[in-house]
Each structure stands twice: as C-alpha cells, then as structure tokens.
Protein backbone atom coordinates (compact mmCIF):
# COMPACT_ATOMS: atom_id res chain seq x y z
CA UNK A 1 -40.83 31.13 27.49
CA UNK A 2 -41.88 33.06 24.60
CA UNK A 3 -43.28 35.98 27.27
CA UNK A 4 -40.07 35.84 29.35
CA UNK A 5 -38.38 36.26 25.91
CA UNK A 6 -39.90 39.56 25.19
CA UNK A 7 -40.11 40.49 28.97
CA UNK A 8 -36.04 40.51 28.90
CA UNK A 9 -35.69 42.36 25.68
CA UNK A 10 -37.90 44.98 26.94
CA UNK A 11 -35.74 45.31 30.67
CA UNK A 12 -32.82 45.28 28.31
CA UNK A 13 -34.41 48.58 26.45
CA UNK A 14 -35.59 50.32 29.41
CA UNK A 15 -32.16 50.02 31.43
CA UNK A 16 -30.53 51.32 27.95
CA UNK A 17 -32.76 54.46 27.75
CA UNK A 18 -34.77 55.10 31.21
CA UNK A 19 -34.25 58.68 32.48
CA UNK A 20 -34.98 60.13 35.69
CA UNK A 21 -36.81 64.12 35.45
CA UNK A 22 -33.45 65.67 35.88
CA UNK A 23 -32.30 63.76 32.50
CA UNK A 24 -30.20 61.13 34.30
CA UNK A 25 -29.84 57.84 33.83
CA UNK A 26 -31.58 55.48 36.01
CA UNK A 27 -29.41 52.42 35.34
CA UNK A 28 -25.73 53.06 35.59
CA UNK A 29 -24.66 49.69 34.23
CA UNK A 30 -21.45 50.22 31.73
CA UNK A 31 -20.60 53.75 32.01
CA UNK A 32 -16.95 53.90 34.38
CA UNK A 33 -17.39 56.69 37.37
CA UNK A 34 -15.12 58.98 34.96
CA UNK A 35 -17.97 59.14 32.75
CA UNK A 36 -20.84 59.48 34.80
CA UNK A 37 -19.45 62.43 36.48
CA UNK A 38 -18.44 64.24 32.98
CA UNK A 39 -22.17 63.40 31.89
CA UNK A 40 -23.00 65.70 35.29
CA UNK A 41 -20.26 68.42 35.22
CA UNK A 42 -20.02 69.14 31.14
CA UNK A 43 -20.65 72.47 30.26
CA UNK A 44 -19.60 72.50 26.04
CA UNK A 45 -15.57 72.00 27.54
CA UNK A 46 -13.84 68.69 27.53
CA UNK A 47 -10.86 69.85 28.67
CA UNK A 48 -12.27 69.40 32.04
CA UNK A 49 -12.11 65.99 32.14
CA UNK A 50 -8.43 66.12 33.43
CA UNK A 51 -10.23 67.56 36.82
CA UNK A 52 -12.61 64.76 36.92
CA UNK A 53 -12.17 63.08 40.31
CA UNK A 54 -11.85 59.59 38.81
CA UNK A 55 -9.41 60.45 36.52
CA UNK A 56 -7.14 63.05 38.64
CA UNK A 57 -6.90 60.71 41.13
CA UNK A 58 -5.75 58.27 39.01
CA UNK A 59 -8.50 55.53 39.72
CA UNK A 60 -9.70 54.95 36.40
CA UNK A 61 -8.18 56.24 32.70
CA UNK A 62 -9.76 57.63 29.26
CA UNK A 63 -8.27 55.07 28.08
CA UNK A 64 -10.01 51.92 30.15
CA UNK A 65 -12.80 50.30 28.60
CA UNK A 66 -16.33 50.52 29.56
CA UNK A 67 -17.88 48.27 32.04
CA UNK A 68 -19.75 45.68 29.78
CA UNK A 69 -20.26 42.67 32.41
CA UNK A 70 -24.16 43.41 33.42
CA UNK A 71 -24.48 43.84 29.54
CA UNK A 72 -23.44 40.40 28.69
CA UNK A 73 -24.90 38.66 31.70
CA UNK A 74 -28.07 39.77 30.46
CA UNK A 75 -27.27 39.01 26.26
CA UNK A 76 -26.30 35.57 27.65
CA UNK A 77 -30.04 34.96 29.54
CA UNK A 78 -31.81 35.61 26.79
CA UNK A 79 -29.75 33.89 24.13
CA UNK A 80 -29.98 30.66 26.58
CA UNK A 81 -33.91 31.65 26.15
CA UNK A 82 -33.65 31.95 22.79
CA UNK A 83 -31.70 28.75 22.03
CA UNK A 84 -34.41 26.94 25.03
CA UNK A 85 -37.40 28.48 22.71
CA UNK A 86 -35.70 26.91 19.45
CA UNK A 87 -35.53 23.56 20.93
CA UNK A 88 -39.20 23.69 21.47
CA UNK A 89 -39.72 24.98 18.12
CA UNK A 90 -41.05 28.22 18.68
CA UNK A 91 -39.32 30.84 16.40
CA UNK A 92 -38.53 33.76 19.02
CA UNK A 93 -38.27 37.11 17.49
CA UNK A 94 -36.18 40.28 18.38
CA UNK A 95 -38.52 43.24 19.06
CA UNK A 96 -37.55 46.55 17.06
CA UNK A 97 -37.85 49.64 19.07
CA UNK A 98 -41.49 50.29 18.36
CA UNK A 99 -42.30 46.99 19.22
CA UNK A 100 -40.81 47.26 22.37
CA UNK A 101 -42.26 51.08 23.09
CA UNK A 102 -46.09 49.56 22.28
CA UNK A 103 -45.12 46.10 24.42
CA UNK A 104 -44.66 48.41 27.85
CA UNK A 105 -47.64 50.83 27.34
CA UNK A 106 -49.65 47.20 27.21
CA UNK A 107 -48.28 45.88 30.58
C-alpha cells in the first residue's frame, strides 16, 4: 500500500509536468480546448484569443472554469490510500518534488 502510495503521487507529478520534444504537454487533463490551442498559437499577443476557434465559435468562454474532474478522481484514490495506510498504522508521507524526481530515476 505504502508503494502504491508513492507510485500515485509520482503519476500525479509526471501528468502535471511531462513534456513531449516540441514542449507540449503530454497529458491534457484540465486545460479547456480554448487553452490548449492559445498555448500552440501565442506569439507575445493575447488579443488573439478572440480568434481562438473554441472561443469564436462560442463553444467554450474565458470565463468557464478549468476542467478539474481527472484531477480529483485521482486526489480522491490516493487519499482513500492514504486513509487505508492509516488504518494499518503506517504513517504515509507526501513526496516533495525531489523526492519524487529521485523516486522515477530508481524505477
């Protein structure tokens, strides 16, 4: 339990930060289509977000919030792991960034 702990802490990080060679991310999970397509097109200017097809089309605002669901599906798996290791009494621990970094060059 304690492994799986860490093992979802570290998905959690690499889904966060993992870029492709181009500088992309690999893992679209909460950005809206608006955004991901102003990531691609922005040249210093944001006033071209008005010709964003997302948003001149009228499918998605500025103003909607981010897509959060795959977020909290996965902060909800490994509280229940996390509240599962505590009834067992092992203490689990949150890996910093470091930790984390060091963790994946070792698998």
């Amino acid at each position: 339990m304690q492994r799986l702990y860490e093992y979802l802490q570290v998905i959690r990080w690499k889904i966060r930060t993992n870029k492709d060679k181009k500088g992309d991310y690999l893992f679209n999970t909460w950005q809206n289509n608006w955004q991901i397509e102003l990531e691609k097109k922005y040249i210093n200017d944001y006033n071209i977000i008005n010709n964003l097809e997302y948003i001149k089309s009228k499918k998605e605002s500025i103003y909607e919030h981010s897509n959060f669901s795959f977020e909290i599906v996965l902060s909800k798996i490994i509280t229940n792991v996390e509240h599962s290791l505590r009834k067992i009494n092992v203490e689990p621990y949150e890996m910093g960034f470091s930790a984390i970094k060091s963790f994946v060059f070792i698998i």
